[in-house]
Structures are given as C-alpha cells and as structure tokens.
C-alpha atoms as a PDB file:
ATOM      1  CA  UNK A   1       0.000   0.000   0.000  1.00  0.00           C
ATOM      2  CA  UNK A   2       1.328   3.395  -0.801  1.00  0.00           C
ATOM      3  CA  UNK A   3       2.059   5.397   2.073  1.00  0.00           C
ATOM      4  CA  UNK A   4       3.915   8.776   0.327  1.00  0.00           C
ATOM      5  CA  UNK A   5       4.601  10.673  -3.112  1.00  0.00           C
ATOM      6  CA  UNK A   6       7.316  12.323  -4.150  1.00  0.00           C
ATOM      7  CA  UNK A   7       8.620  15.600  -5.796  1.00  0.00           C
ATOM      8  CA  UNK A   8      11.992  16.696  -6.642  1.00  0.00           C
ATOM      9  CA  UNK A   9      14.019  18.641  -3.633  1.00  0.00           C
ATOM     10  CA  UNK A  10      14.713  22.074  -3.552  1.00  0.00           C
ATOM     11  CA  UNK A  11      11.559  23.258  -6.424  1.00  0.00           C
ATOM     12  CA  UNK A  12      11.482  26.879  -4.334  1.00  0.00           C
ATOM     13  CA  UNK A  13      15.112  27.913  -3.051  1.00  0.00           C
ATOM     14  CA  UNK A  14      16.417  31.718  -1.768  1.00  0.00           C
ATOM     15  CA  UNK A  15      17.608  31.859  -5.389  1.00  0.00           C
ATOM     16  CA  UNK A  16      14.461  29.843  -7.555  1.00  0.00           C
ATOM     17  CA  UNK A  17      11.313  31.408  -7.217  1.00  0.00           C
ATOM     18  CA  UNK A  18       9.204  29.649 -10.410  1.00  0.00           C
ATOM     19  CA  UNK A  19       5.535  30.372  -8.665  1.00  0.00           C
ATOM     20  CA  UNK A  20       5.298  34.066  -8.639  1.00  0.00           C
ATOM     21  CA  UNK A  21       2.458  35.995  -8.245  1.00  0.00           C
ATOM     22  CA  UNK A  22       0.822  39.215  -9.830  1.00  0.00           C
ATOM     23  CA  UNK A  23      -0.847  38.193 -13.323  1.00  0.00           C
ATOM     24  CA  UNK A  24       0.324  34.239 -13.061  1.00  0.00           C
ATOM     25  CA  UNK A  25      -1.483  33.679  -9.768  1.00  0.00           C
ATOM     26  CA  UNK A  26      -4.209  31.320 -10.797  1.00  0.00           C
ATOM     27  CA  UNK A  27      -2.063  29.619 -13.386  1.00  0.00           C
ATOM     28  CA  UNK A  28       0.642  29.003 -10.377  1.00  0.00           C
ATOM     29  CA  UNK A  29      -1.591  27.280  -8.314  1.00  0.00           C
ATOM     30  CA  UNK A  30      -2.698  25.525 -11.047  1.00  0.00           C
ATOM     31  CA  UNK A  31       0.555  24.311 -11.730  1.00  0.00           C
ATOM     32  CA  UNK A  32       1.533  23.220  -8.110  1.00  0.00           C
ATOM     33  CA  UNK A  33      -1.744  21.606  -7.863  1.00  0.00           C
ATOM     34  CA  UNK A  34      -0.917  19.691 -10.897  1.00  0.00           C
ATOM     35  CA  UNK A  35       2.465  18.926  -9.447  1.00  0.00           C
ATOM     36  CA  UNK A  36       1.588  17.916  -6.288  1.00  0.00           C
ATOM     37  CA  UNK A  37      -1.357  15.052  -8.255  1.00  0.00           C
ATOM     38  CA  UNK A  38       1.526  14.017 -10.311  1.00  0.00           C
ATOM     39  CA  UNK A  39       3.706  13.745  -7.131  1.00  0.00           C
ATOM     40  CA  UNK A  40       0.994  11.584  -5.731  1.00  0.00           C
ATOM     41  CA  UNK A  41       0.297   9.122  -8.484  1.00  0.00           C
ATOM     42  CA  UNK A  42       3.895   8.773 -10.244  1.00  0.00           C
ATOM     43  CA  UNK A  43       6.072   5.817 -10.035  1.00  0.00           C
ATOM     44  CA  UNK A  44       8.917   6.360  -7.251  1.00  0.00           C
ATOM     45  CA  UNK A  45      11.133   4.308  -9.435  1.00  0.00           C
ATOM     46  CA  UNK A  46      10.910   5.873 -12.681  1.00  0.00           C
ATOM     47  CA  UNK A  47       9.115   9.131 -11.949  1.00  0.00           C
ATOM     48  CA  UNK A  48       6.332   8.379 -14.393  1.00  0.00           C
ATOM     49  CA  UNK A  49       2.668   8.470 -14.337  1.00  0.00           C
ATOM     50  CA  UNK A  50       0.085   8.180 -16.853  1.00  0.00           C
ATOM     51  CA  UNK A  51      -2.810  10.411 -16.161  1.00  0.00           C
ATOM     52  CA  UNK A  52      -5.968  11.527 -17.894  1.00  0.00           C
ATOM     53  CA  UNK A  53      -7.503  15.088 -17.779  1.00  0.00           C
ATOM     54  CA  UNK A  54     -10.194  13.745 -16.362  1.00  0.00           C
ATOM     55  CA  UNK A  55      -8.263  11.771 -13.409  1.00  0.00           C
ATOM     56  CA  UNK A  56      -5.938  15.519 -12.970  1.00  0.00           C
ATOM     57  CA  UNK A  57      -9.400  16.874 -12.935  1.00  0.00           C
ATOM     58  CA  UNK A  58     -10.747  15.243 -10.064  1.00  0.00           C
ATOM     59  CA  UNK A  59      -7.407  15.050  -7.787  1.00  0.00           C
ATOM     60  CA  UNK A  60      -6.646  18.739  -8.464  1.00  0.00           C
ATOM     61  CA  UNK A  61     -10.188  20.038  -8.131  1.00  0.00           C
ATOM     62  CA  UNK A  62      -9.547  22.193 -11.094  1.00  0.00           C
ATOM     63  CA  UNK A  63     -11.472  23.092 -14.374  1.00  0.00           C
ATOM     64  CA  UNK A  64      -9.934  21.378 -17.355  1.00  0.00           C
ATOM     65  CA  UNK A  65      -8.644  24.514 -18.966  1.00  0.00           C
ATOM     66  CA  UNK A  66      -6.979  25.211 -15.678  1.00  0.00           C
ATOM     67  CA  UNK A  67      -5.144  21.664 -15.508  1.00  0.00           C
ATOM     68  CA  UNK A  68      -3.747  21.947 -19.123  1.00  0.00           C
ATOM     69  CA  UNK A  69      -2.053  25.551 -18.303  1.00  0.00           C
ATOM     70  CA  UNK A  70      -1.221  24.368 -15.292  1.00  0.00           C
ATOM     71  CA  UNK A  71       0.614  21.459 -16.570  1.00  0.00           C
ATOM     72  CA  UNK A  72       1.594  23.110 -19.364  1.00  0.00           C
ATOM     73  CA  UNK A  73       3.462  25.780 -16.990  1.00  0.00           C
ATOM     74  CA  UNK A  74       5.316  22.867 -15.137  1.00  0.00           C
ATOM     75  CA  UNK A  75       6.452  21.618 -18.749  1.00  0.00           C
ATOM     76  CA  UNK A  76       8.139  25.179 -19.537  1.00  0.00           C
ATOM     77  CA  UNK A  77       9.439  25.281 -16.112  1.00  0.00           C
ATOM     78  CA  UNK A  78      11.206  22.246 -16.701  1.00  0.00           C
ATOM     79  CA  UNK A  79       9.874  20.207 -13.868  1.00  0.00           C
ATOM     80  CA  UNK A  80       8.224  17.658 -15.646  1.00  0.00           C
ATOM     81  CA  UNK A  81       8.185  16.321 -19.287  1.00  0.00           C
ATOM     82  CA  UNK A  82       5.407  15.247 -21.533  1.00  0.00           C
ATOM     83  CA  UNK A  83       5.961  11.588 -22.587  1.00  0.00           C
ATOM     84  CA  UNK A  84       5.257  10.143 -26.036  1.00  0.00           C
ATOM     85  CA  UNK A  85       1.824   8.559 -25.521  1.00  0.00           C
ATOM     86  CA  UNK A  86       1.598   4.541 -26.352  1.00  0.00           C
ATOM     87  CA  UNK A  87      -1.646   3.492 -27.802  1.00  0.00           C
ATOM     88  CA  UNK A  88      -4.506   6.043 -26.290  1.00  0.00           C
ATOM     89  CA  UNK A  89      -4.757   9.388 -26.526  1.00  0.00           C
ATOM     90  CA  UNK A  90      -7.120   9.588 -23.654  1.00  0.00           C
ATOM     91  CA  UNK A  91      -3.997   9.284 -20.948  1.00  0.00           C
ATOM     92  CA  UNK A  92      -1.263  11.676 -21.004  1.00  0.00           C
ATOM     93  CA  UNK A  93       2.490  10.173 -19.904  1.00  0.00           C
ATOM     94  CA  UNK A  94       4.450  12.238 -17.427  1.00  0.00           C
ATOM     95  CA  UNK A  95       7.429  12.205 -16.269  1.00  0.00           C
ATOM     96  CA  UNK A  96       8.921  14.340 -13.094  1.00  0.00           C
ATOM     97  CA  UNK A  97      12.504  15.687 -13.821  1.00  0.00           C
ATOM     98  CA  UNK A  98      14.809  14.743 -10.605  1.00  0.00           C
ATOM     99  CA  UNK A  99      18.297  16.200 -11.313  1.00  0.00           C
ATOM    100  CA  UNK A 100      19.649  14.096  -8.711  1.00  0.00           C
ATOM    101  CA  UNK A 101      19.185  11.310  -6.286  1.00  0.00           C
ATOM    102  CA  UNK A 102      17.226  13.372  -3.403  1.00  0.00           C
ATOM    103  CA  UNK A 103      13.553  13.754  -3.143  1.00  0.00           C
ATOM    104  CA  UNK A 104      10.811  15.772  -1.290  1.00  0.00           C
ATOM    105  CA  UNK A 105       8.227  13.019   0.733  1.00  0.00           C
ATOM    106  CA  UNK A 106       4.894  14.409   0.608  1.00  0.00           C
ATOM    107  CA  UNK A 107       1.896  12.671   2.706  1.00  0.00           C
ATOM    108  CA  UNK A 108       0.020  10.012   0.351  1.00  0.00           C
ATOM    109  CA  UNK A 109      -4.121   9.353   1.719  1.00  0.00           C
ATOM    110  CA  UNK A 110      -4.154  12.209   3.576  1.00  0.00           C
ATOM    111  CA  UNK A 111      -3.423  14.959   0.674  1.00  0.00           C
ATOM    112  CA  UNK A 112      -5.184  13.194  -1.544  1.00  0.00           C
ATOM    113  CA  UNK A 113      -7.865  13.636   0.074  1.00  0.00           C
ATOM    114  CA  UNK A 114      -8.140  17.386   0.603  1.00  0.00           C
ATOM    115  CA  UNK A 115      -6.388  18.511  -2.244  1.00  0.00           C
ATOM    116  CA  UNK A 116      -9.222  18.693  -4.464  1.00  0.00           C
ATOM    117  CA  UNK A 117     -11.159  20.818  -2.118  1.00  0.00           C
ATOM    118  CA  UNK A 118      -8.169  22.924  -1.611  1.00  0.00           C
ATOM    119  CA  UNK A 119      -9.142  26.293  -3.037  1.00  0.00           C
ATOM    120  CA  UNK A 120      -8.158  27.641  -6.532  1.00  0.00           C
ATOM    121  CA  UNK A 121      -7.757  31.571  -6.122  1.00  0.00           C
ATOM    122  CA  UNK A 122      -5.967  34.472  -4.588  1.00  0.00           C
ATOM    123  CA  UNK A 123      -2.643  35.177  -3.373  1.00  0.00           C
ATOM    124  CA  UNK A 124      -3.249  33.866  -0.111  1.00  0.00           C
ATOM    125  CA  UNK A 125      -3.816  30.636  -1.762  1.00  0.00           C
ATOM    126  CA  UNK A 126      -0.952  30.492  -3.872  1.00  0.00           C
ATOM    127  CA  UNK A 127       1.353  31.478  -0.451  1.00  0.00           C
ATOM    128  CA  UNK A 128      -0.143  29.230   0.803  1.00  0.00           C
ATOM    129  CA  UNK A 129       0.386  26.391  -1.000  1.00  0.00           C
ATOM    130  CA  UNK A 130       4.127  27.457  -1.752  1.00  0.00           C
ATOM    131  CA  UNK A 131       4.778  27.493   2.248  1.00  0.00           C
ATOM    132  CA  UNK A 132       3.354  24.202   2.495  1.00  0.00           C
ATOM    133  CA  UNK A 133       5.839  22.988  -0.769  1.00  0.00           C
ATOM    134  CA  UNK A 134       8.595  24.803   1.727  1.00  0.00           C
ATOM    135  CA  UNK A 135       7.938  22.707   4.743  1.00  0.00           C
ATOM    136  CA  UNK A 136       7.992  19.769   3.069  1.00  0.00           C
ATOM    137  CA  UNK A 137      11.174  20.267   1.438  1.00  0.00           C
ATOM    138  CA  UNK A 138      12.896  21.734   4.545  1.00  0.00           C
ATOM    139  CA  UNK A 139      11.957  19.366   6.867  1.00  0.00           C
ATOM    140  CA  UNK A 140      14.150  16.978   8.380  1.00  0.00           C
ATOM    141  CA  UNK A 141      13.760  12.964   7.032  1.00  0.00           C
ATOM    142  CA  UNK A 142      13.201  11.792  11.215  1.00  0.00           C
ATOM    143  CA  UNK A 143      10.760  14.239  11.694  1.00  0.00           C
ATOM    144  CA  UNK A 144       7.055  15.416  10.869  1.00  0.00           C
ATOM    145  CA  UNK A 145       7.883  18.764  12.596  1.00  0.00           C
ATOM    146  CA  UNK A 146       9.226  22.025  10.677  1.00  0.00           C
ATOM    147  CA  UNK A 147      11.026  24.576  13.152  1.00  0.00           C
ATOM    148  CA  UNK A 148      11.169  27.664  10.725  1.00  0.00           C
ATOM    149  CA  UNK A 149      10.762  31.418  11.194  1.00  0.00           C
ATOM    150  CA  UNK A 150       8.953  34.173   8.813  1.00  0.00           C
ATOM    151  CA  UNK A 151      12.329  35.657   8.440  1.00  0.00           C
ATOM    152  CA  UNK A 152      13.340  32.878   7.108  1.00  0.00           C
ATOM    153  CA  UNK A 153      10.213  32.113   4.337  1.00  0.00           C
ATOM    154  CA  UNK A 154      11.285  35.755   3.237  1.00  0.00           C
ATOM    155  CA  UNK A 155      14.541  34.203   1.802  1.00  0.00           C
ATOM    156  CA  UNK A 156      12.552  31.882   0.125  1.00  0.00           C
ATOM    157  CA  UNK A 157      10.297  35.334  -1.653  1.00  0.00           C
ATOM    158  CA  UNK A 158       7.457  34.669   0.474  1.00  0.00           C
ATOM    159  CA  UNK A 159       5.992  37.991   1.538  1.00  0.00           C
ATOM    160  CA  UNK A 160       5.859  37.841   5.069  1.00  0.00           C
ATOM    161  CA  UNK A 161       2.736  40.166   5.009  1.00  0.00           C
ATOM    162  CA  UNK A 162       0.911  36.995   3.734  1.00  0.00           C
ATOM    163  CA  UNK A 163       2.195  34.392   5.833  1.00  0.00           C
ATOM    164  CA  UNK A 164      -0.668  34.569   8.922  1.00  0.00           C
ATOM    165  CA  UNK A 165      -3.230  34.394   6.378  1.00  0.00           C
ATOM    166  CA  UNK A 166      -1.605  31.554   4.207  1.00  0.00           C
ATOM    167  CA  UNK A 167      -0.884  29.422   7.414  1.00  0.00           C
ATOM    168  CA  UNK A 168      -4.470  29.790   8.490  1.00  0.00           C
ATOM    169  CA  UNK A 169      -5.765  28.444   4.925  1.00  0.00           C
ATOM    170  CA  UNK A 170      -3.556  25.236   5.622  1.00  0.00           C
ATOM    171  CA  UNK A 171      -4.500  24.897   9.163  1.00  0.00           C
ATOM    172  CA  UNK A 172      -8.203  25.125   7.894  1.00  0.00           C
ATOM    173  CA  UNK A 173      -7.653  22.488   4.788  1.00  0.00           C
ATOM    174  CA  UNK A 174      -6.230  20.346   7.971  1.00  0.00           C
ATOM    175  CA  UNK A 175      -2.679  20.476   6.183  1.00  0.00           C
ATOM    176  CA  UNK A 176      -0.822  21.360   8.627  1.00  0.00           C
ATOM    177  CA  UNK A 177      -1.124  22.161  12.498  1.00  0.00           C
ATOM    178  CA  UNK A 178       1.323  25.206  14.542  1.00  0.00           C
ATOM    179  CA  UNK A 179       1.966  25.838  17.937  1.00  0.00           C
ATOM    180  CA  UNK A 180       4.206  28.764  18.781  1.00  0.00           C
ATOM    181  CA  UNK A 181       7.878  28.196  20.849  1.00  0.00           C
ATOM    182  CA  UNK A 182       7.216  29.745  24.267  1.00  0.00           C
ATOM    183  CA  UNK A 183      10.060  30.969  25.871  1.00  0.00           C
ATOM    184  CA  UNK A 184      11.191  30.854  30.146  1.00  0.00           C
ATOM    185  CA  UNK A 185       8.829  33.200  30.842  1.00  0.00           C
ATOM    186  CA  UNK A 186       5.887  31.740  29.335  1.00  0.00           C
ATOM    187  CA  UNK A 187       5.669  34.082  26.589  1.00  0.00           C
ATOM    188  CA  UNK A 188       5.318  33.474  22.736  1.00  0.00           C
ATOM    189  CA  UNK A 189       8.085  33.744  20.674  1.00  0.00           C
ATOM    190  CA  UNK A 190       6.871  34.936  17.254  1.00  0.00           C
ATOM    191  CA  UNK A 191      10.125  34.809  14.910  1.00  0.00           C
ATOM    192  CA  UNK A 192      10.053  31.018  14.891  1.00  0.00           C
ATOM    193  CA  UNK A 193       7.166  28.686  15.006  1.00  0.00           C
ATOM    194  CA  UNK A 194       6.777  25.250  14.880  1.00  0.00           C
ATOM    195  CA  UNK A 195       4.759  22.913  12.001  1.00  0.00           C
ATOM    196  CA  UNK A 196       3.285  19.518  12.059  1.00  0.00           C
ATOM    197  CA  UNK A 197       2.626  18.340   8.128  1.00  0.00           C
ATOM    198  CA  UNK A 198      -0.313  16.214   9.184  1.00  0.00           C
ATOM    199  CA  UNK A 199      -0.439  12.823   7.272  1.00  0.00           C
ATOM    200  CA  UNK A 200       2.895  12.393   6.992  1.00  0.00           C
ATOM    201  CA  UNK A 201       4.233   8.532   7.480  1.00  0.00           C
ATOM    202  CA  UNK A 202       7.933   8.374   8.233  1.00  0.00           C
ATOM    203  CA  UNK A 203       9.341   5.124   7.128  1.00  0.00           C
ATOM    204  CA  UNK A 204       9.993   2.403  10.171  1.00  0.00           C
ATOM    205  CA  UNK A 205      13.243   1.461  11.066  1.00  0.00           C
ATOM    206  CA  UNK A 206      13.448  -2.180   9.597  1.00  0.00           C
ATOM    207  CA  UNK A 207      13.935  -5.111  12.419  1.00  0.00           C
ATOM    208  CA  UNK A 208      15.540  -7.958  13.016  1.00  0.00           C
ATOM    209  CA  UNK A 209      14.959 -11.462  13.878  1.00  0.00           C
ATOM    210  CA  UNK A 210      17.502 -13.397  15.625  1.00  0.00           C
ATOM    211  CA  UNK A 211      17.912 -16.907  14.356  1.00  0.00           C
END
C-alpha cells in the first residue's frame, strides 16, 4: 500500500522562485496543484505516471482549462516532461525531472484527500500552497515537525505580510497544524514557530529477527 509521493528537492530555493504571483497567480496554483497530483500518483522508481484530464481533474479540483495551463506551466518550467503517448490518446504520460538522487516526501491518503477541495484563487492561496511545498522540502527525514521562522520564508520570496493568512488556509484544509515556541517566561516567541505536516508517514526502522 502506498504510504507517500514524491517531488523533486529544492523546487522553491532563496535563489528559484518559479511560482510568482501578480498576473500568473491562478495559473501558479494551477501548476503546483498539478504537481503535487503528479507527485501523488507517479512511479517512485521511474518518476512516471500516466494520467488523464479527467483523473488531474478530479485530484486537483480544477477546471480542465486550468489543468492543461497548469501542466503546461510545469512543462516550460522544466519540472516535468510530456511523454510520447503509447496506444490512447485519452492518458497523457508524465514524467517528473529529478536532477539528482534526493527527493521531497509528501503525505500520500491524507493529501489526496483534501487537495481537491483545496481552493483555486488568490494570493493567499498560492502562499499558501508554496509554504506548504517549503515545509515539506525543509523538513528533516526523522521528523514530521518544521522549526522555521517568517524571516526565514522571506529568503525563500514569500511575503511575510501573507504568511498569517496563508498558514491559516492550511491549518483550515487540515494540512498542517502550529503551535508557537514559548520561551522561560511563558511568553510566545513569534520569529520562529513550529509545524506539524499532518499525514505524513515516516518510514519504520526495519527489524531484526535473531535466528
């Protein structure tokens, strides 16, 4: 049973920003939409998948003409590549571009789920659903936690004026979960806060049986 998808690592760094906002907001939430469906349904091993419009559709919770620029914008971004179809021209072939070895785990049942009813407009969304790509990128393989300040999503061109707002749409689309450090006197600390990316399954140490 599948427990986790996969994306390539490091998709938004301090220097790569490909989801910006201003005119290309709705197609960039297309597009990570579409990438996070394909990041659910491709093949860890060869980083295809075969999907339909219809199947991208209904995982995405997009309009058709939304899914095709949204893939379309992944395509130019070079993130993934459109595959020579086999014998149908109802399912499209994909295939996610890892330039190396590393990957970025993202939770299986439980963001398949929600992400269709994840909504489709406004900048709040898109933040929103580029902090989320952060967290799971940053965060440690032992761990379903994220320890990381606003300061810090700055470096990463998120504008900290829309973090509260972003954080509350993921908290709401039961994402993620936060709880603020306190420090020795009790008091919240608000440059660093603390993330649980609900749904996640960290892999189980494997055990042995003594003969």
């Amino acid at each position: 049973m599948q427990i986790f998808g996969s994306l390539p690592p490091d998709l938004i760094t301090d220097i790569l920003n490909p989801f910006s906002a201003g005119r290309f907001t709705g197609l960039h939430i297309a597009a990570i939409k579409c990438l996070f469906a394909l990041g659910l349904k491709n093949n860890f091993k060869t980083k295809e998948v075969s999907l339909s419009l219809q199947q991208l559709k209904d995982l995405t919770g997009l309009s058709k003409p939304m899914v095709i620029r949204g893939i379309r914008r992944l395509i130019e971004l070079g993130i993934v590549l459109k595959l020579d179809q086999d014998k149908t021209n109802i399912v499209n072939k994909y295939k996610l571009v890892f330039t190396e070895r590393r990957f970025t785990k993202i939770p299986y049942a439980h963001l398949l789920d929600r992400l269709p009813y994840f909504p489709n407009k406004g900048i709040y969304v898109l933040t929103a659903l580029k902090i989320y790509l952060i967290l799971l990128q940053v965060r440690e393989n032992s761990s379903k936690k994220v320890t990381i300040s606003y300061f810090r999503f700055s470096h990463y061109g998120i504008s900290r004026k829309y973090v509260s707002k972003a954080l509350e749409i993921l908290i709401t689309n039961d994402l993620i979960s936060i709880s603020r450090d306190v420090d020795e006197n009790g008091c919240f600390v608000k440059s660093c806060n603390n993330y649980l990316i609900k749904g996640l399954v960290l892999s189980q140490p494997a055990t042995s049986i003594a003969s």
